[in-house]
Protein backbone atom coordinates (compact mmCIF):
# COMPACT_ATOMS: atom_id res chain seq x y z
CA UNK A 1 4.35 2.58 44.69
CA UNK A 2 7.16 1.28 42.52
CA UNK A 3 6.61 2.33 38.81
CA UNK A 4 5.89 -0.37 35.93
CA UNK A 5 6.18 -0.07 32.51
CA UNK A 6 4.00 -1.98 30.26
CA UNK A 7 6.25 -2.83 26.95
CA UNK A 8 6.32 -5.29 24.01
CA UNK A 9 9.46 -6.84 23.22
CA UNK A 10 9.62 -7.34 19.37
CA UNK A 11 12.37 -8.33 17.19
CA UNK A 12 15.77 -9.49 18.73
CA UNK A 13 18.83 -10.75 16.84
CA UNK A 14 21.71 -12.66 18.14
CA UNK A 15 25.15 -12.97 16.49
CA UNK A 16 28.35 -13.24 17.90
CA UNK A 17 28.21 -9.20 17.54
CA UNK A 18 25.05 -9.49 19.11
CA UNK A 19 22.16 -7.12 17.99
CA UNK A 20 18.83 -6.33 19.65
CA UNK A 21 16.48 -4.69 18.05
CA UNK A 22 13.24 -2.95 18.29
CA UNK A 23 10.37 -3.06 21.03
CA UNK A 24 7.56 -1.52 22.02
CA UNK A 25 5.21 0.37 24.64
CA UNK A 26 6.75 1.98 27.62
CA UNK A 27 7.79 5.36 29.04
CA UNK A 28 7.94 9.09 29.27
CA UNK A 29 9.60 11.24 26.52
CA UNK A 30 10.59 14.66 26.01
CA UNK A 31 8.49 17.14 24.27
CA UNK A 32 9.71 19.61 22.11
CA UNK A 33 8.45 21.88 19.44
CA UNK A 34 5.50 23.37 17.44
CA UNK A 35 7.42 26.25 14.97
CA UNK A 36 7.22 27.08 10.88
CA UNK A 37 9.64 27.25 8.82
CA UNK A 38 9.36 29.11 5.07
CA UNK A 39 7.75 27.46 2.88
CA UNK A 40 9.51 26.92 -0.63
CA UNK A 41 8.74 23.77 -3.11
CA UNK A 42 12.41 24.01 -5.22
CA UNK A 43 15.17 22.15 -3.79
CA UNK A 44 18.04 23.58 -2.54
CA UNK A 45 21.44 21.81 -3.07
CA UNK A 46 23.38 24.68 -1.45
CA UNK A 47 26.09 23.80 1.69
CA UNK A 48 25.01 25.00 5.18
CA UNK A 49 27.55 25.04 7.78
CA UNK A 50 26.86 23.24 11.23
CA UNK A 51 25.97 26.80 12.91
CA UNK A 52 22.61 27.12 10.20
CA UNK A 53 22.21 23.04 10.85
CA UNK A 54 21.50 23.86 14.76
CA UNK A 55 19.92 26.74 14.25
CA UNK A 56 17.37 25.13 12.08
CA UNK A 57 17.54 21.80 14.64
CA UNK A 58 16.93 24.68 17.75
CA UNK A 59 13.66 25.88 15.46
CA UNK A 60 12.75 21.78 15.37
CA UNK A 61 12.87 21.43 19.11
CA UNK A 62 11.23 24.24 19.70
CA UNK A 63 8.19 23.49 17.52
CA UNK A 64 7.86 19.70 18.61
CA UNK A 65 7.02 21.04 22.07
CA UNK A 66 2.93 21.36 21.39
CA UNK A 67 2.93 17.70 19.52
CA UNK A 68 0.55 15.27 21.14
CA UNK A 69 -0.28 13.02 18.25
CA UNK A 70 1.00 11.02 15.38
CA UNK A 71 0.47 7.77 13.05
CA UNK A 72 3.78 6.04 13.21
CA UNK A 73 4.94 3.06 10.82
CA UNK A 74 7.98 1.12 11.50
CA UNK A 75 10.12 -1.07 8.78
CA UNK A 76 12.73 -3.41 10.76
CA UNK A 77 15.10 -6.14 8.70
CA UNK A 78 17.94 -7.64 10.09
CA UNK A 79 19.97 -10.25 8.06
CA UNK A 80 22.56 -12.21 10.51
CA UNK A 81 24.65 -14.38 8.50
CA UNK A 82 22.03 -14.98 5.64
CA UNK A 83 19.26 -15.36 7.78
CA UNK A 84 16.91 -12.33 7.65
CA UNK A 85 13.85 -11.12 10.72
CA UNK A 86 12.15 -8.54 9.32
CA UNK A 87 9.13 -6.79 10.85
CA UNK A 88 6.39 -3.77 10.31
CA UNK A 89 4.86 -2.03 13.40
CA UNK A 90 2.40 0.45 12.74
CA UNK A 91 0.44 2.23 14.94
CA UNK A 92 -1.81 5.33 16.82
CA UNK A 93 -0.20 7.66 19.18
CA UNK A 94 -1.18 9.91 21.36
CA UNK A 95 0.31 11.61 24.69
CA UNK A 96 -0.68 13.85 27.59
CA UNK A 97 0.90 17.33 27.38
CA UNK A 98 0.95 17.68 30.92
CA UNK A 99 2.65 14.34 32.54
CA UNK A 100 4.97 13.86 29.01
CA UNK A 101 3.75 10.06 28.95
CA UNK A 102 1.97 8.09 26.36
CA UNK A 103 -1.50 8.65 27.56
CA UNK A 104 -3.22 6.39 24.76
CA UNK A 105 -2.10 3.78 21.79
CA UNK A 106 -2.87 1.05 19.16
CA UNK A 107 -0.25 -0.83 18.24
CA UNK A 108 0.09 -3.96 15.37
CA UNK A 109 3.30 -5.24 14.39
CA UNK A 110 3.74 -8.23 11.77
CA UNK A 111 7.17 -9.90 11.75
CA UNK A 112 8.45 -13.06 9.56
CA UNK A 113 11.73 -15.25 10.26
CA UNK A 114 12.45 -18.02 8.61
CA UNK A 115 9.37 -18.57 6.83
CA UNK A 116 7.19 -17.98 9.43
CA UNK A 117 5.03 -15.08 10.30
CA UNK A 118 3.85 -13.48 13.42
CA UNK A 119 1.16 -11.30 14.60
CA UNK A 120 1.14 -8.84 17.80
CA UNK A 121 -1.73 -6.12 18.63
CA UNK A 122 -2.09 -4.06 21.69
CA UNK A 123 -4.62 -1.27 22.70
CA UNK A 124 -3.94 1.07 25.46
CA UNK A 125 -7.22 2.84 26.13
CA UNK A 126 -5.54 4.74 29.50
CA UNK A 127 -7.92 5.33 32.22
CA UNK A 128 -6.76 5.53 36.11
CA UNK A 129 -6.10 1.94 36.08
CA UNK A 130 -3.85 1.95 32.59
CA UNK A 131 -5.72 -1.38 30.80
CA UNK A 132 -4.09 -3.00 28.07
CA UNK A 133 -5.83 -5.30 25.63
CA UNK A 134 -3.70 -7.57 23.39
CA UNK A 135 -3.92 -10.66 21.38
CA UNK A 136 -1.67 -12.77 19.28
CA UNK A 137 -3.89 -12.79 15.84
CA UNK A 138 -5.70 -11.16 13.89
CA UNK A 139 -9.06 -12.45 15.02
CA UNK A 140 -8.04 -14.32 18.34
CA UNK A 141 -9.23 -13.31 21.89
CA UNK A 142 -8.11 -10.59 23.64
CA UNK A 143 -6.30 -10.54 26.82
CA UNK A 144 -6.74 -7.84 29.13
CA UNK A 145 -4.38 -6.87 32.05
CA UNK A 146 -5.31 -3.93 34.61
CA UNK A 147 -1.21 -2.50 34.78
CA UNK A 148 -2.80 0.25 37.62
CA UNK A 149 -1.99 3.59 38.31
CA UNK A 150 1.26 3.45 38.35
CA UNK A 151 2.18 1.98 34.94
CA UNK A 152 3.19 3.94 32.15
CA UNK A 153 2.96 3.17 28.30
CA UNK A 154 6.13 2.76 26.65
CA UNK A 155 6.86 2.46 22.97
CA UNK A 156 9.96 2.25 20.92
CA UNK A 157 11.11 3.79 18.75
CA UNK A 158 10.18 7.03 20.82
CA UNK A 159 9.37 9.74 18.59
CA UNK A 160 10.36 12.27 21.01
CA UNK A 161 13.87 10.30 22.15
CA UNK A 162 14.67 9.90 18.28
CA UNK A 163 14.47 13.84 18.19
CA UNK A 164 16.52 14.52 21.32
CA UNK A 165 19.34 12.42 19.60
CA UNK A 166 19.03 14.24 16.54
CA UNK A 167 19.08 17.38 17.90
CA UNK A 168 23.17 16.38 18.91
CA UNK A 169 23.54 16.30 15.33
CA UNK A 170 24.35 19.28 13.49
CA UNK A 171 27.92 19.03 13.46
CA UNK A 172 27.39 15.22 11.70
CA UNK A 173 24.85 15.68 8.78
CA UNK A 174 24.24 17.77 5.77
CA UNK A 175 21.13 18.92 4.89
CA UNK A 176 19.13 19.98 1.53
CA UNK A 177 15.88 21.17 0.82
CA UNK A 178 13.50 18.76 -1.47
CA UNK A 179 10.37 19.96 -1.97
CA UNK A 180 8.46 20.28 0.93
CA UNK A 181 10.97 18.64 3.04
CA UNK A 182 14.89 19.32 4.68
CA UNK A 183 16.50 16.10 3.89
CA UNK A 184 19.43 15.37 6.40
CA UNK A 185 22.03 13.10 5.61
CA UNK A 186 25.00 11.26 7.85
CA UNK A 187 28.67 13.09 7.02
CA UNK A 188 30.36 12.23 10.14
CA UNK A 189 31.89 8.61 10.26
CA UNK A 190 32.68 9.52 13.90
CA UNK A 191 29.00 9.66 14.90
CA UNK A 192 27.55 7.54 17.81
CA UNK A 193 24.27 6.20 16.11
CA UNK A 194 24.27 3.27 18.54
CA UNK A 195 25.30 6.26 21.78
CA UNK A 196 22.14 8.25 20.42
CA UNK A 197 19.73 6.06 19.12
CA UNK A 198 20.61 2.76 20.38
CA UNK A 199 18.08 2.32 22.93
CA UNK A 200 15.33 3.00 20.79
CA UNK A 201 16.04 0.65 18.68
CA UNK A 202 17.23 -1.43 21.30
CA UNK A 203 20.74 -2.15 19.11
CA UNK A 204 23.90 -3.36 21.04
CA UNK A 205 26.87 -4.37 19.75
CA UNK A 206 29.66 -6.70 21.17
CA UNK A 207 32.20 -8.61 19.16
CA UNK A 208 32.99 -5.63 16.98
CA UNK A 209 32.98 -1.82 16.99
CA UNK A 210 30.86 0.69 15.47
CA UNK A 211 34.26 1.44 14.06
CA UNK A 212 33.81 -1.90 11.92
CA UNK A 213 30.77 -1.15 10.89
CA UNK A 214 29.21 0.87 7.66
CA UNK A 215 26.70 3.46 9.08
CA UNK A 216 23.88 5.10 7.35
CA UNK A 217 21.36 7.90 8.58
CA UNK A 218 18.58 10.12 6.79
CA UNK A 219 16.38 12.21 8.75
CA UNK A 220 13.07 14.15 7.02
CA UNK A 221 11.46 17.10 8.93
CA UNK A 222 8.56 18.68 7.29
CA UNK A 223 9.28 22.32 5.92
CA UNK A 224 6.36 23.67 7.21
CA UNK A 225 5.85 22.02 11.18
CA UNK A 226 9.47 21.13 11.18
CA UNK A 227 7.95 17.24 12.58
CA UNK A 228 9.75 14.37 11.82
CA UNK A 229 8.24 12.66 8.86
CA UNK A 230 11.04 10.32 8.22
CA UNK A 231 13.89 8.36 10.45
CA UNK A 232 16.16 5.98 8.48
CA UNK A 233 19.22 4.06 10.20
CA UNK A 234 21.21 1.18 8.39
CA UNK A 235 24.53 -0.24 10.31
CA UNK A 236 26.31 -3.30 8.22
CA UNK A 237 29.24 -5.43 9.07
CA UNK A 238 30.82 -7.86 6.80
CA UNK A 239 34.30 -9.43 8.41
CA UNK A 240 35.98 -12.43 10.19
CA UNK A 241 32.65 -11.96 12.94
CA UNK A 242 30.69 -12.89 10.63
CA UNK A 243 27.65 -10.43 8.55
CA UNK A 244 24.86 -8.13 10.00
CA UNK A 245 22.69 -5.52 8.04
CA UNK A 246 20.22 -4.19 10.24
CA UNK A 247 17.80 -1.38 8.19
CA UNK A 248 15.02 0.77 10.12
CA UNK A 249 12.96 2.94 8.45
CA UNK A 250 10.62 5.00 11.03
CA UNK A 251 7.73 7.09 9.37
CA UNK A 252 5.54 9.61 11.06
CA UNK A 253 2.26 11.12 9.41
CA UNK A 254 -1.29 12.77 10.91
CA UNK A 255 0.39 15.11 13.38
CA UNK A 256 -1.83 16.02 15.73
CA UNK A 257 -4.77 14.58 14.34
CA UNK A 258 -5.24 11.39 16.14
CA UNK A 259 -8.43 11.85 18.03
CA UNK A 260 -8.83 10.63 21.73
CA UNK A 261 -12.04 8.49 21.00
CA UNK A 262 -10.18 6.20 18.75
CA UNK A 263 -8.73 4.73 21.23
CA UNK A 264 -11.66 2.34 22.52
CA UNK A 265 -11.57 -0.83 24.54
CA UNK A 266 -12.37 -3.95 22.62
CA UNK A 267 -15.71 -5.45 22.63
């Protein structure tokens, strides 16, 4: 049986140095990690060299692995020329341990573009036959397609593919400890956001060059679980091309402690 994903397309931006941004529901990930780390509340200025950076990134992968749930809450703008898309997805999360796939979600996403404002909620309850319930307000009528047994969920950003990327990292960022939080931070002009994270953000260039482009990356792991509480990316052009400024902001809360039963079919 040929495999289908069930995914949202969200945001997409068109310039002559075409961007595409963000979507949603869809596929297998990677699981990683469940570790500790010490706990200290000062903050910690101090250099660490690449080799600490990857061992502390190994100790991140490694304690992802026994993650199954999260809260996620996505902030997208991209301003093409003067005109500005932004967009907010927030949602529930949840994923079986044993196949890697998202199992279970709730998704709502509220975008604007010139003026005019947009509404998108899904609910993927699982089951055998993979339902998924959406509707196009905030009290409209739900639609409800039977995907079958062969569908996966797929969301994007991925939390799971955002940490495989970063994990090829620790020869590109610094990092500092603030609180109860290691901040990273982007050092390497040479670094392939797009290559890594691309994708998930569903970001393609043509027209000009990362090269061209002003690149920005912060990444916040909690001290204790080492989970990602934090993903921001910014890329900007301003040239003979024309303008972009794309900014994501990708926050990650309730670890798992999303329960199965919240997850419910419509009524």
């Amino acid at each position: 049986m040929k495999i289908q994903k069930i995914t949202f397309m969200a945001l997409t931006a068109l310039l002559t140095l075409s961007l595409g941004a963000c979507s949603l529901i869809g596929q297998k990930h990677s699981q990683k990690n469940q570790g500790g780390t010490e706990n200290s509340s000062r903050e910690s200025q101090k250099n660490t060299s690449s080799d600490d950076i990857e061992e502390l990134l190994d100790k991140a992968e490694t304690a992802n692995e026994d993650l199954t749930s999260m809260k996620m809450k996505v902030k997208l703008s991209i301003t093409v020329d003067g005109s500005n898309k932004t967009q907010t997805m927030r949602g529930d999360l949840l994923y079986d341990k044993s196949t890697d796939e998202l199992a279970k979600g709730h998704l709502v996403i509220d975008g604007k573009e010139s003026g005019q404002e947009s509404y998108q909620e899904a609910i993927m309850p699982g089951g055998e036959n993979k339902l998924l319930y959406t509707r196009s307000s905030k009290n409209g009528t739900w639609s409800k397609q039977e995907m079958g047994s062969g569908a996966d969920y797929y969301v994007q950003p991925d939390y799971f593919k955002l940490m495989d990327g970063f994990y090829q990292m620790a020869d590109d960022v610094t990092v500092k400890e603030s609180g109860d939080e290691y901040i990273f931070k982007l050092s390497s002009k040479n670094a392939d956001l797009l290559g890594l994270f691309g994708e998930e953000f569903k970001l393609e260039l043509t027209g000009v060059t990362q090269a061209d482009m002003d690149k920005t990356l912060e990444v916040h792991l909690d001290k204790k679980t080492l989970f990602l509480k934090d993903f921001k990316l910014g890329l900007s052009y301003k040239g003979e091309e024309g303008s972009l400024d794309v900014q994501t902001d990708t926050q990650y809360s309730d670890w798992n402690k999303v329960e199965e039963d919240e997850f419910k079919a419509p009524q």
